[in-house]
N, C-alpha and C. Protein backbone atom coordinates (compact mmCIF):
# COMPACT_ATOMS: atom_id res chain seq x y z
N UNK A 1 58.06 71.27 83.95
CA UNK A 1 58.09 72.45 84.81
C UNK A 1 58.22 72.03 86.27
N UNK A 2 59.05 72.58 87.48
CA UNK A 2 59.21 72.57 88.35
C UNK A 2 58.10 72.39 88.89
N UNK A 3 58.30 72.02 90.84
CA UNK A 3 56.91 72.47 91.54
C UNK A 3 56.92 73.75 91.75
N UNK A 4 58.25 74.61 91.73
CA UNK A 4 58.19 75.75 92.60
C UNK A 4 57.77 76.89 91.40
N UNK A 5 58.32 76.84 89.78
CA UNK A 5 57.28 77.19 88.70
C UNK A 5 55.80 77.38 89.10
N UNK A 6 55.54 76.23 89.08
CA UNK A 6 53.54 75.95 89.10
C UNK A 6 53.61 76.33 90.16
N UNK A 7 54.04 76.53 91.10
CA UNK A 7 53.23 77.39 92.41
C UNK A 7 53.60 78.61 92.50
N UNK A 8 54.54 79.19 92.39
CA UNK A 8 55.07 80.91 92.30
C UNK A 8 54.35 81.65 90.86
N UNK A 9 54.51 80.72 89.93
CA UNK A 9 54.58 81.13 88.51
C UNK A 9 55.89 81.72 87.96
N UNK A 10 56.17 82.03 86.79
CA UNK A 10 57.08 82.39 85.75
C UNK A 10 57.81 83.84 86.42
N UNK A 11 58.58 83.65 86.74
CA UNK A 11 59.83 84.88 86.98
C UNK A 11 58.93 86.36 86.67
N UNK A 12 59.43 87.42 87.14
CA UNK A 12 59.36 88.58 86.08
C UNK A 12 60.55 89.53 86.15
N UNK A 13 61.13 88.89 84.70
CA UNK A 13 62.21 89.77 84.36
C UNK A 13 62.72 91.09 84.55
N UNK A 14 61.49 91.75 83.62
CA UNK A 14 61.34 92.86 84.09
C UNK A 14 61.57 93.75 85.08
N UNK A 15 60.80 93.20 85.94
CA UNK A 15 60.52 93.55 87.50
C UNK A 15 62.27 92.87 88.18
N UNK A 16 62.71 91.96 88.07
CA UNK A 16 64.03 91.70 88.33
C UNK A 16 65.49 92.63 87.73
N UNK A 17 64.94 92.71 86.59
CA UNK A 17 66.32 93.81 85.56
C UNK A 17 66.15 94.67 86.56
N UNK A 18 64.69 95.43 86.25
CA UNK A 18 65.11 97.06 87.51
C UNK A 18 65.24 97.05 88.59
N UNK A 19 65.30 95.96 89.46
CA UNK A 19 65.71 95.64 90.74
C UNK A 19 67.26 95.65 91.10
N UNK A 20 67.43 95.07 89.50
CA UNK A 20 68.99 94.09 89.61
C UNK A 20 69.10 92.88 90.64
N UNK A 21 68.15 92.58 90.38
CA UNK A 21 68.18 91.30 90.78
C UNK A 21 68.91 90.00 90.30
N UNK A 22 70.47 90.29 90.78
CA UNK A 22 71.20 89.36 90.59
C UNK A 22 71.07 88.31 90.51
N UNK A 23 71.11 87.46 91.77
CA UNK A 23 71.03 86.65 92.06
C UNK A 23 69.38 85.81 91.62
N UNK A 24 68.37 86.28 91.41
CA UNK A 24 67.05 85.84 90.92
C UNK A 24 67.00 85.41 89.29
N UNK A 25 67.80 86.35 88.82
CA UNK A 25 68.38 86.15 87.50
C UNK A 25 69.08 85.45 87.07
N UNK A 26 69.88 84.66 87.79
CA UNK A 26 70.60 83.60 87.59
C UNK A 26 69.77 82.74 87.52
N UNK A 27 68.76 82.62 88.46
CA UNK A 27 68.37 81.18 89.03
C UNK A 27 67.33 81.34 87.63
N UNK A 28 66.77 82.08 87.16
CA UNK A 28 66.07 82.41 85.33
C UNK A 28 66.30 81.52 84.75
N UNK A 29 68.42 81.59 84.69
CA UNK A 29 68.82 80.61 83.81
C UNK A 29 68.61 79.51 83.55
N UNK A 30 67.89 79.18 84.67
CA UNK A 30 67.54 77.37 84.66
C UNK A 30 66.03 77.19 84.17
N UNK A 31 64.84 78.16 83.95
CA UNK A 31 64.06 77.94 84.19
C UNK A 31 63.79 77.24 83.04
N UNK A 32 62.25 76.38 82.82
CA UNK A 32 62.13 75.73 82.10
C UNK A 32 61.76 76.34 80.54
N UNK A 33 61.32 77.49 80.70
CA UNK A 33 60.76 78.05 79.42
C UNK A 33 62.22 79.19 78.31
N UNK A 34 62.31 78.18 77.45
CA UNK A 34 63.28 78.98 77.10
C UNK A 34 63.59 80.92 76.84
N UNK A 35 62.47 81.08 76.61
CA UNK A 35 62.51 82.43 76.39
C UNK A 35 62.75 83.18 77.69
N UNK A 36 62.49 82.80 79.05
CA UNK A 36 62.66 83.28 80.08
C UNK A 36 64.17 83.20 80.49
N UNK A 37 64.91 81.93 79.92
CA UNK A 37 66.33 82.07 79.76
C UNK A 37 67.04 83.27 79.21
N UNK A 38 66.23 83.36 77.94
CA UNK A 38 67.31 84.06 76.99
C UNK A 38 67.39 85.50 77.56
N UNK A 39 65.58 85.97 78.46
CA UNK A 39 65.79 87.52 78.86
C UNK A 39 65.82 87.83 80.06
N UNK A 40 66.58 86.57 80.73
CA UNK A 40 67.28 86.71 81.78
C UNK A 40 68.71 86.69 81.93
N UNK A 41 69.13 86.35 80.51
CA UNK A 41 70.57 86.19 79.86
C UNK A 41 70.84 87.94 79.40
N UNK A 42 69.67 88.26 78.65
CA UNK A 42 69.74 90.03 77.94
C UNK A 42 69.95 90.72 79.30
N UNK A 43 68.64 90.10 80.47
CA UNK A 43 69.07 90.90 81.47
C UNK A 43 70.55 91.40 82.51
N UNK A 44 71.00 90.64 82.55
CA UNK A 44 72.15 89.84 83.06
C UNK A 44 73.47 90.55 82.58
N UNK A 45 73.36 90.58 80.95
CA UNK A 45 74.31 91.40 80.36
C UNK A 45 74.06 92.96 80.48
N UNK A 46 73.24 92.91 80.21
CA UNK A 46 72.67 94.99 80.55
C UNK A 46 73.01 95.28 81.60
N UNK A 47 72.78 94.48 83.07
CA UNK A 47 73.40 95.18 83.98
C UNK A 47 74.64 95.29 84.25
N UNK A 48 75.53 93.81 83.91
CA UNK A 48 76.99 94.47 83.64
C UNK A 48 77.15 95.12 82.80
N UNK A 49 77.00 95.67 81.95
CA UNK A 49 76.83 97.09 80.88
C UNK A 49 77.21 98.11 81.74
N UNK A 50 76.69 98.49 82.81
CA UNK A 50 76.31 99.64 83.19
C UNK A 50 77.24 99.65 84.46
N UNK A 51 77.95 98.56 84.56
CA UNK A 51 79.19 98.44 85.41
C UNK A 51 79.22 98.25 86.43
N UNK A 52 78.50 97.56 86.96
CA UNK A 52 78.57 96.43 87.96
C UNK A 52 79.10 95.00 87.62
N UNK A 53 80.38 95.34 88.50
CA UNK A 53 81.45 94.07 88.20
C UNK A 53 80.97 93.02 88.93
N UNK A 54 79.81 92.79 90.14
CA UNK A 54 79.54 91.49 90.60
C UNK A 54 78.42 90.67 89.42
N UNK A 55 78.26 91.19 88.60
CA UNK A 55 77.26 89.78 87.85
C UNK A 55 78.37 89.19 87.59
N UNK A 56 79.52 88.87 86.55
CA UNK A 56 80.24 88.24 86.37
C UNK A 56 80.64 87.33 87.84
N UNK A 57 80.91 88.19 89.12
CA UNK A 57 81.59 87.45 90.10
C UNK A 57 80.43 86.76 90.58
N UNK A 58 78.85 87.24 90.73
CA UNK A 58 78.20 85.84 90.90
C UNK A 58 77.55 85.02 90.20
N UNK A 59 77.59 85.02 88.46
CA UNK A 59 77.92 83.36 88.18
C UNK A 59 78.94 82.99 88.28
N UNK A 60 79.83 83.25 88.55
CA UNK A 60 81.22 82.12 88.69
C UNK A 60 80.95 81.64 89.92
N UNK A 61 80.20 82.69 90.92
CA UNK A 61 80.12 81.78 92.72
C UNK A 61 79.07 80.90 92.28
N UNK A 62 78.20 81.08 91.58
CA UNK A 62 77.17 79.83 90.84
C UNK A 62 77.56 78.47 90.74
N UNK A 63 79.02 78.39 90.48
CA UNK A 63 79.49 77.54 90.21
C UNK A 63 79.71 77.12 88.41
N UNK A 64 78.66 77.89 87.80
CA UNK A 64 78.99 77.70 85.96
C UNK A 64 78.83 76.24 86.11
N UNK A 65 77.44 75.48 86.38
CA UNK A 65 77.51 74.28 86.32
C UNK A 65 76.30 74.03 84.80
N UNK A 66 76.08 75.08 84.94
CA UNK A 66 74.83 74.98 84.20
C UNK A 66 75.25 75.50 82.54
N UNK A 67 74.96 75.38 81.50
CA UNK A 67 75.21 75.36 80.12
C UNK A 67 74.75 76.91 80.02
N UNK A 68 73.30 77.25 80.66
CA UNK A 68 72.86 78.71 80.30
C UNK A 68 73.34 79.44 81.64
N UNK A 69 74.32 79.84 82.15
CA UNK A 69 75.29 80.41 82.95
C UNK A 69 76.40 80.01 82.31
N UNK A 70 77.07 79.39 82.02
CA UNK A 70 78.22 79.41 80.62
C UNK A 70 77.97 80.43 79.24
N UNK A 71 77.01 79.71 78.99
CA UNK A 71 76.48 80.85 77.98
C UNK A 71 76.28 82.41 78.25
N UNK A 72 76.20 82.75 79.58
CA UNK A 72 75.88 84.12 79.71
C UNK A 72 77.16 84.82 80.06
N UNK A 73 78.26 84.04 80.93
CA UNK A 73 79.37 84.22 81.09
C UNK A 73 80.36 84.67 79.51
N UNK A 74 79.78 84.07 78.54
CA UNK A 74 80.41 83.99 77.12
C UNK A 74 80.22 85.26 76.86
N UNK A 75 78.76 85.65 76.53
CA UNK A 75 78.22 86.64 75.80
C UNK A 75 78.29 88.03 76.85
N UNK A 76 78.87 87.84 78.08
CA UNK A 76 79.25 89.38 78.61
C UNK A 76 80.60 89.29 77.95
N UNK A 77 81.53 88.41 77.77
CA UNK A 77 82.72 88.75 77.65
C UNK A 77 82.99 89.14 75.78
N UNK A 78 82.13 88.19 75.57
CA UNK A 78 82.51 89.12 73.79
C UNK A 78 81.48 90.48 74.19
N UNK A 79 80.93 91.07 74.84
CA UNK A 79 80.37 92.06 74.46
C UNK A 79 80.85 93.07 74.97
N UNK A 80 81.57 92.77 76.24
CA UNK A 80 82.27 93.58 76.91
C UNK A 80 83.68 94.54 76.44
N UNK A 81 83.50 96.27 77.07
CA UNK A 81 84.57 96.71 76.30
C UNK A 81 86.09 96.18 76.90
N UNK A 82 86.91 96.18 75.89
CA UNK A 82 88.13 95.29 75.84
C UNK A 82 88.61 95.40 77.63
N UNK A 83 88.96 96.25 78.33
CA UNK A 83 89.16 96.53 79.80
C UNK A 83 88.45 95.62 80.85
N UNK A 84 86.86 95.55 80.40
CA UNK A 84 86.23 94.78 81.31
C UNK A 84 86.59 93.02 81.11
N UNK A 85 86.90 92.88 79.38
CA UNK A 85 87.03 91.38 79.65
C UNK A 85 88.48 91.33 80.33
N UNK A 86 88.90 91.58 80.07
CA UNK A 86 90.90 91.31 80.61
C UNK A 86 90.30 91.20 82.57
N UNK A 87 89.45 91.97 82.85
CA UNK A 87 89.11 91.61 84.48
C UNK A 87 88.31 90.35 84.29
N UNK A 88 87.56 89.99 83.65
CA UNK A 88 86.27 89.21 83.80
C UNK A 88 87.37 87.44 83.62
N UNK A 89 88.62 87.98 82.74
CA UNK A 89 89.00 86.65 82.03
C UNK A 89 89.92 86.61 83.61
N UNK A 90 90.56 87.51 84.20
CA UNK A 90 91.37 87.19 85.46
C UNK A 90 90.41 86.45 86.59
N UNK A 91 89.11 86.94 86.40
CA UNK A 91 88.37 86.43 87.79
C UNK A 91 87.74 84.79 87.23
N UNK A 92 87.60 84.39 85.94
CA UNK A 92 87.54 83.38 85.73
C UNK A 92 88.81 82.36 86.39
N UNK A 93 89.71 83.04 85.56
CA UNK A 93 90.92 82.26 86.10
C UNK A 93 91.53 82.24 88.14
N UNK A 94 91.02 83.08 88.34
CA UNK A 94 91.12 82.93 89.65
C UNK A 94 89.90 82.16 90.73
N UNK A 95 88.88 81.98 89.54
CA UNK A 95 87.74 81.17 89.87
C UNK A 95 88.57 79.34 90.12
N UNK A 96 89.59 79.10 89.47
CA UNK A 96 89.98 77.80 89.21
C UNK A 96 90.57 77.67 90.48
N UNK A 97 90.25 75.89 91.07
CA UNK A 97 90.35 75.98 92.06
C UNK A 97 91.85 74.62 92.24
N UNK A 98 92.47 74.54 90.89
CA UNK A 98 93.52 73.67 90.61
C UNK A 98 94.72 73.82 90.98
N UNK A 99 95.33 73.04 91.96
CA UNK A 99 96.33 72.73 92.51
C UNK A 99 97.60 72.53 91.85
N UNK A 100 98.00 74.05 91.10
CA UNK A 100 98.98 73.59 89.84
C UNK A 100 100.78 73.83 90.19
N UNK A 101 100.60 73.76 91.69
CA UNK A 101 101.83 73.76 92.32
C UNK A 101 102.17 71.82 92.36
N UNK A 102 101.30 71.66 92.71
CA UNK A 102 100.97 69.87 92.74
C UNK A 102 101.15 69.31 90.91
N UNK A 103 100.51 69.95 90.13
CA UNK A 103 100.45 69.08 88.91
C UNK A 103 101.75 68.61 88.67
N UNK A 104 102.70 69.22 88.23
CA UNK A 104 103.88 68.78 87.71
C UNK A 104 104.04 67.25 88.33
N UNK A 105 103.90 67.09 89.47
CA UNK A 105 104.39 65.95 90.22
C UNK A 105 103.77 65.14 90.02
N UNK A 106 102.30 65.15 89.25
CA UNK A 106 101.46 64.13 89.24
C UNK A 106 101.40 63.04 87.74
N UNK A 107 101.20 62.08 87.54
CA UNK A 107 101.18 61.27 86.44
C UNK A 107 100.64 61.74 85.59
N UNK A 108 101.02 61.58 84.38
CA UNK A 108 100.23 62.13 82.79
C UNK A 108 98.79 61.41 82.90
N UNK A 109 98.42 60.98 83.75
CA UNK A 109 97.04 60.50 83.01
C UNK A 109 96.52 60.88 84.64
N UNK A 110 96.50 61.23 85.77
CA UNK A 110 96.54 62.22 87.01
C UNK A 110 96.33 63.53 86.58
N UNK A 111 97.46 64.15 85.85
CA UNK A 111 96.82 64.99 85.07
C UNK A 111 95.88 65.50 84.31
N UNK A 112 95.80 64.42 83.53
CA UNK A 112 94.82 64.75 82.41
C UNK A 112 93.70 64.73 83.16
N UNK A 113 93.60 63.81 83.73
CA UNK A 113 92.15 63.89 85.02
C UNK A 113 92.03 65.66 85.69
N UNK A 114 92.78 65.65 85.90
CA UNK A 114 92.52 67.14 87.29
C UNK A 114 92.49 67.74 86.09
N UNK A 115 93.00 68.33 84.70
CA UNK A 115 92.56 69.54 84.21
C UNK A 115 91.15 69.07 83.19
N UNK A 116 90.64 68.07 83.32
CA UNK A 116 89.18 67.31 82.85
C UNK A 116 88.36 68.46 83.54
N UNK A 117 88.76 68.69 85.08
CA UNK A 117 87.92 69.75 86.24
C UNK A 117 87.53 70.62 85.40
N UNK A 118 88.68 71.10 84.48
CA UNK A 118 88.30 72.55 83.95
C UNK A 118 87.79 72.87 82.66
N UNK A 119 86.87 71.37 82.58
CA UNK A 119 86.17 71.55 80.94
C UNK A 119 85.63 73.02 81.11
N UNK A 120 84.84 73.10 81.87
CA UNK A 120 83.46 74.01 81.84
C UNK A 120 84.82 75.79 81.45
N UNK A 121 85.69 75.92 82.05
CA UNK A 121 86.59 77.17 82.18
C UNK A 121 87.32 76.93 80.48
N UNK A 122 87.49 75.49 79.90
CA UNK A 122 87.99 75.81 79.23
C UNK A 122 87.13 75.65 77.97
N UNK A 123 85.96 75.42 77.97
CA UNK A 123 84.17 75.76 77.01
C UNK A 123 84.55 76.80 76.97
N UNK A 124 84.47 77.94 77.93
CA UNK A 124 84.35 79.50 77.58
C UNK A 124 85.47 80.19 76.80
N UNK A 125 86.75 79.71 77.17
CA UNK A 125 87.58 80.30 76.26
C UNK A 125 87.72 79.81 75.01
N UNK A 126 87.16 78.21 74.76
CA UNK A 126 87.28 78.17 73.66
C UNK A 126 85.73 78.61 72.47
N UNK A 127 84.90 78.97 73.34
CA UNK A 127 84.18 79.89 72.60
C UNK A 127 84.32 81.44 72.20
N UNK A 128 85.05 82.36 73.04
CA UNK A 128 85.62 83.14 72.90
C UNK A 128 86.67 83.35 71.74
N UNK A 129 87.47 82.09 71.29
CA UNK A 129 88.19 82.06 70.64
C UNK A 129 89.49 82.94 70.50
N UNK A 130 89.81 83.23 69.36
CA UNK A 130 90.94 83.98 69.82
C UNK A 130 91.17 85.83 70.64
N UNK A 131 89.79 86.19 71.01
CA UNK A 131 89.66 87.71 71.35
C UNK A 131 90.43 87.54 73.37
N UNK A 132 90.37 85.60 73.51
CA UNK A 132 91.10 85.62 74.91
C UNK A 132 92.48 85.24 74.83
N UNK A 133 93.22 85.58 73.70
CA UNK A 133 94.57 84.66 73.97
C UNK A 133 95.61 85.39 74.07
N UNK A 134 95.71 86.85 74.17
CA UNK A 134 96.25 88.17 74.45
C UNK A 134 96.32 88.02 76.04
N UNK A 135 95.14 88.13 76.67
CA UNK A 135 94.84 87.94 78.11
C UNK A 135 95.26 86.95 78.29
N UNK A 136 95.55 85.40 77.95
CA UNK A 136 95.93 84.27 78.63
C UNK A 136 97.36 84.59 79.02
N UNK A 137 97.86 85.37 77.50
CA UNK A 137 99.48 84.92 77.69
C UNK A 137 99.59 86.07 78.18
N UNK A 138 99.29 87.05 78.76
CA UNK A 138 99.43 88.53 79.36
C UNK A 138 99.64 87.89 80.97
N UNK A 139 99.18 86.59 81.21
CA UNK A 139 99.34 86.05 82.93
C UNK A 139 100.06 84.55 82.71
N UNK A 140 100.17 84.73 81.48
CA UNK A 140 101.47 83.13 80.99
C UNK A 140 102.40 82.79 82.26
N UNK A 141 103.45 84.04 82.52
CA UNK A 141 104.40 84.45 83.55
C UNK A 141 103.93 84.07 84.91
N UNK A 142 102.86 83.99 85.09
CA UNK A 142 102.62 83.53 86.88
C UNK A 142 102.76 82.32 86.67
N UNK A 143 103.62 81.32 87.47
CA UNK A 143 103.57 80.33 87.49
C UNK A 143 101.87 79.57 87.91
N UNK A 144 101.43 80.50 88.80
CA UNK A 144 100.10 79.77 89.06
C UNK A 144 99.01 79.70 88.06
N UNK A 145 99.44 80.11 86.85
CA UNK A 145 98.59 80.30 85.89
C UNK A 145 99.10 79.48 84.44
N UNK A 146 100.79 78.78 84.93
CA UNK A 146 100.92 78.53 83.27
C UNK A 146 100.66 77.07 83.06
N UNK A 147 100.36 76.29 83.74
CA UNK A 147 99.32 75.47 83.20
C UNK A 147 98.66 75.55 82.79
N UNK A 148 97.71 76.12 83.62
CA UNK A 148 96.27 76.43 82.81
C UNK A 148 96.11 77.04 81.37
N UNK A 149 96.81 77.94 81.13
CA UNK A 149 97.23 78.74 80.21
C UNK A 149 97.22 77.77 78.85
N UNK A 150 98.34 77.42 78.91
CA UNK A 150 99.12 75.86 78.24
C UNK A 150 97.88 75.23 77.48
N UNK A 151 97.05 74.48 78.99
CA UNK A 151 95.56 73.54 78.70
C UNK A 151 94.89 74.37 77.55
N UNK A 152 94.58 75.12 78.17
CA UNK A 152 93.41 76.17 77.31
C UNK A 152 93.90 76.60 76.26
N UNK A 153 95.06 77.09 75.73
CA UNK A 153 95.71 77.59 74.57
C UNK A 153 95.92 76.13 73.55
N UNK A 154 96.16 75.30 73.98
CA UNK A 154 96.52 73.90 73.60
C UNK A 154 94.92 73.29 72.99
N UNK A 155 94.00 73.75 73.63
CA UNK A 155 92.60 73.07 73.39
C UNK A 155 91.86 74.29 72.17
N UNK A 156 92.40 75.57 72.47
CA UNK A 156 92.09 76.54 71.11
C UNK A 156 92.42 75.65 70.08
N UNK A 157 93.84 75.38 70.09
CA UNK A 157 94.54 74.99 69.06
C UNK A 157 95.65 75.81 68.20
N UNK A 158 95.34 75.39 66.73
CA UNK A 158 96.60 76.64 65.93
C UNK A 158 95.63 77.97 65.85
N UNK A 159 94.82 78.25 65.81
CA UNK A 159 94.27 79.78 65.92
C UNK A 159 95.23 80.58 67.06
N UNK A 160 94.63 79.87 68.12
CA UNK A 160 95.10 80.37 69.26
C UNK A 160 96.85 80.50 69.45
N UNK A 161 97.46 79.79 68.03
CA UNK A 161 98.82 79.29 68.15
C UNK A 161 99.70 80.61 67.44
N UNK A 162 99.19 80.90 66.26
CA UNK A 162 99.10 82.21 65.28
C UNK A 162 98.80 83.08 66.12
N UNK A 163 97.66 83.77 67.47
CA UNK A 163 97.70 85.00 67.74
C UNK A 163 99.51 85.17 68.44
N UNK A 164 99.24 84.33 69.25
CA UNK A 164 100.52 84.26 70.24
C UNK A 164 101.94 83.87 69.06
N UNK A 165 101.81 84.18 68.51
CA UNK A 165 103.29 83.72 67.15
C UNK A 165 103.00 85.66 66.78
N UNK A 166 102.11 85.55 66.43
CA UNK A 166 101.83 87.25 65.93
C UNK A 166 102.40 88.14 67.01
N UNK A 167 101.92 88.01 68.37
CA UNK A 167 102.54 88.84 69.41
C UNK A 167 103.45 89.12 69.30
N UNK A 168 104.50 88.15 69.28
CA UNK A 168 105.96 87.64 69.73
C UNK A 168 106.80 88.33 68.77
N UNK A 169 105.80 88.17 67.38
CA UNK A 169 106.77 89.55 66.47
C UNK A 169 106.51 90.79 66.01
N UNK A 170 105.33 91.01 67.11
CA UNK A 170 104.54 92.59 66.67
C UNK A 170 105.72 93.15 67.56
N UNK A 171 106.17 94.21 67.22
CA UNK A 171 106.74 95.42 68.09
C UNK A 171 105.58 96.58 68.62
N UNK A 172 104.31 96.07 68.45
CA UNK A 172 103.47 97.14 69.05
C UNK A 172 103.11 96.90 70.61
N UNK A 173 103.37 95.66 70.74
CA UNK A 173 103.32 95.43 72.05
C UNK A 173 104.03 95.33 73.16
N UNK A 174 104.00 95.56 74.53
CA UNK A 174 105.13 95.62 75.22
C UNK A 174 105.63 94.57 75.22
N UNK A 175 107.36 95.01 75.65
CA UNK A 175 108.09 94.10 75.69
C UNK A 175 108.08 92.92 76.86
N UNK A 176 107.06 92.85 77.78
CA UNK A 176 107.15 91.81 78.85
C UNK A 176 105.88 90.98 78.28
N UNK A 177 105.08 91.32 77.73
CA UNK A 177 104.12 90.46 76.82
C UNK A 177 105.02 89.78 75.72
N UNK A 178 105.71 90.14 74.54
CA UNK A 178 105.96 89.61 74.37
C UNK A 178 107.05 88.43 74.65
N UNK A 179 107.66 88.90 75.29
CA UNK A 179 108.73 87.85 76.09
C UNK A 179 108.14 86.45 76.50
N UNK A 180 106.73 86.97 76.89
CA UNK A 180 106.00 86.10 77.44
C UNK A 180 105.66 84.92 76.41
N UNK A 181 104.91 85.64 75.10
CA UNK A 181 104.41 84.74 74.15
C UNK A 181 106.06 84.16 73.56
N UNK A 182 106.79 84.90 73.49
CA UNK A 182 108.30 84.07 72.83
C UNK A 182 108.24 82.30 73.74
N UNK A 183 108.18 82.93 74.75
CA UNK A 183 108.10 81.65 76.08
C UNK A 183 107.04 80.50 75.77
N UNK A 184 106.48 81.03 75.48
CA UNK A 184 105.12 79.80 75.21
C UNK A 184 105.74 79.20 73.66
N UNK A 185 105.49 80.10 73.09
CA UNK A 185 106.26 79.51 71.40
C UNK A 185 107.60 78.45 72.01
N UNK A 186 108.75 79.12 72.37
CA UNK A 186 109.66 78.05 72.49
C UNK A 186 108.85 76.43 73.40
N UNK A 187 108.23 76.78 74.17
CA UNK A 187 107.79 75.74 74.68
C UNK A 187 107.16 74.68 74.10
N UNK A 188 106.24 75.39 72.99
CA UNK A 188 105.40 74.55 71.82
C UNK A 188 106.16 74.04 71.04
N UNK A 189 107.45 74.70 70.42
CA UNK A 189 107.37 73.52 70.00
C UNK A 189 109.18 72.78 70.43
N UNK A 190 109.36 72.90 71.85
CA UNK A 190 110.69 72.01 72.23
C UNK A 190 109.38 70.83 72.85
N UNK A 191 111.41 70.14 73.36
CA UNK A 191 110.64 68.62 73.74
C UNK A 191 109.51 68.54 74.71
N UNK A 192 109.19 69.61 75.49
CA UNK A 192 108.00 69.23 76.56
C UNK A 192 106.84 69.70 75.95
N UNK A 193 106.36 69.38 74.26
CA UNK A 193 105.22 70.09 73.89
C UNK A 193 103.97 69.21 74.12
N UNK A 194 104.54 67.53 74.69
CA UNK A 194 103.70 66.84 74.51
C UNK A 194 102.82 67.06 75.64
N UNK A 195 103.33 67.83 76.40
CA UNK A 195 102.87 67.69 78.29
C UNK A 195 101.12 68.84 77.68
N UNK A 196 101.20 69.44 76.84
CA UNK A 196 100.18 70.19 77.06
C UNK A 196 99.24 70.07 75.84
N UNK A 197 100.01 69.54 74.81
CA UNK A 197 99.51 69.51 73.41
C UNK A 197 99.52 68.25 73.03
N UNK A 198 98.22 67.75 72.83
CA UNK A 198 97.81 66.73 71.68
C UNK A 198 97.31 66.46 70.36
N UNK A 199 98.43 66.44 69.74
CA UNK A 199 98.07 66.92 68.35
C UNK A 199 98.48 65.65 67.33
């Protein structure tokens, strides 16, 4: 237990949820007693429930260094209705602070280093699994995003390989989505599949 634990004592949740005490609630996440994690994690999600879009935006200013701020980041987004994650998965991705105008130019193993940065961004999507790979390839098309895209879809794997194959021949979806996933498919599997995929 901390010093600042033993001298304040144990959080109160409670008293923080009806505050909305953002930012106090985060810092929960770290504390030493697990149960004070988990209902500062319940807390955390209830208030984005109720639609306040800054909890999401301040753990990501948190930095998401921490495993239980990953974890809470996870469990708003599977719980969240479909509208809120498609924002929550853009502000992740705009959370990334990767220089992907620069990558191309840089060495395959330069590379592999700088998108190493984005274990922690790419933990969450690949816990999410496939409910984010609609949203990835929905921002495939920005160049400032199709790296990343690539990394993270590439580290799903074939799950993530099948939604985006499914897109490409659903006619239920618009036609600039799928164009999009056609784009990624041809990419997977022509000659530059090695740049993103290790398989």
């Amino acid at each position: 237990m901390s010093f600042l634990n033993r001298f304040f004592g144990p959080p109160n949740i409670a008293k923080l949820r009806e505050q909305e005490n953002i930012p106090e609630l985060i810092k929960a996440l770290s504390h030493d007693d697990t149960n004070i994690q988990l209902d500062a994690e319940r807390a955390l999600v209830e208030i984005e429930q109720t639609g306040r879009s800054d909890v999401i935006r301040s753990l990501i200013a948190s930095g998401l260094e921490s495993p239980e701020s990953r974890k809470t980041v996870i469990r708003i987004i599977r719980e969240a209705p479909d509208p809120n994650a498609v924002n929550i998965l853009m502000d992740l991705l705009n959370a990334v602070t990767l220089d992907v105008e620069r990558l191309p130019r840089l060495s395959p193993s330069a590379q592999k280093e700088a998108l190493a940065g984005l274990s922690w961004l790419t933990e969450i999507f690949i816990a999410l699994d496939t409910k984010a790979v609609k949203s990835l390839i929905g921002v495939y098309g920005n160049p400032r995003f199709e790296r990343i895209v690539e990394h993270i879809l590439a580290s799903i794997g074939d799950p993530a390989f099948k939604v985006v194959a499914s897109i490409e021949a659903n006619d239920k979806y618009f036609v600039g989505l799928r164009e999009q996933a056609g784009l990624f498919m041809k990419k997977l599997t022509g000659p530059g599949v090695k740049k993103f995929v290790n398989r």
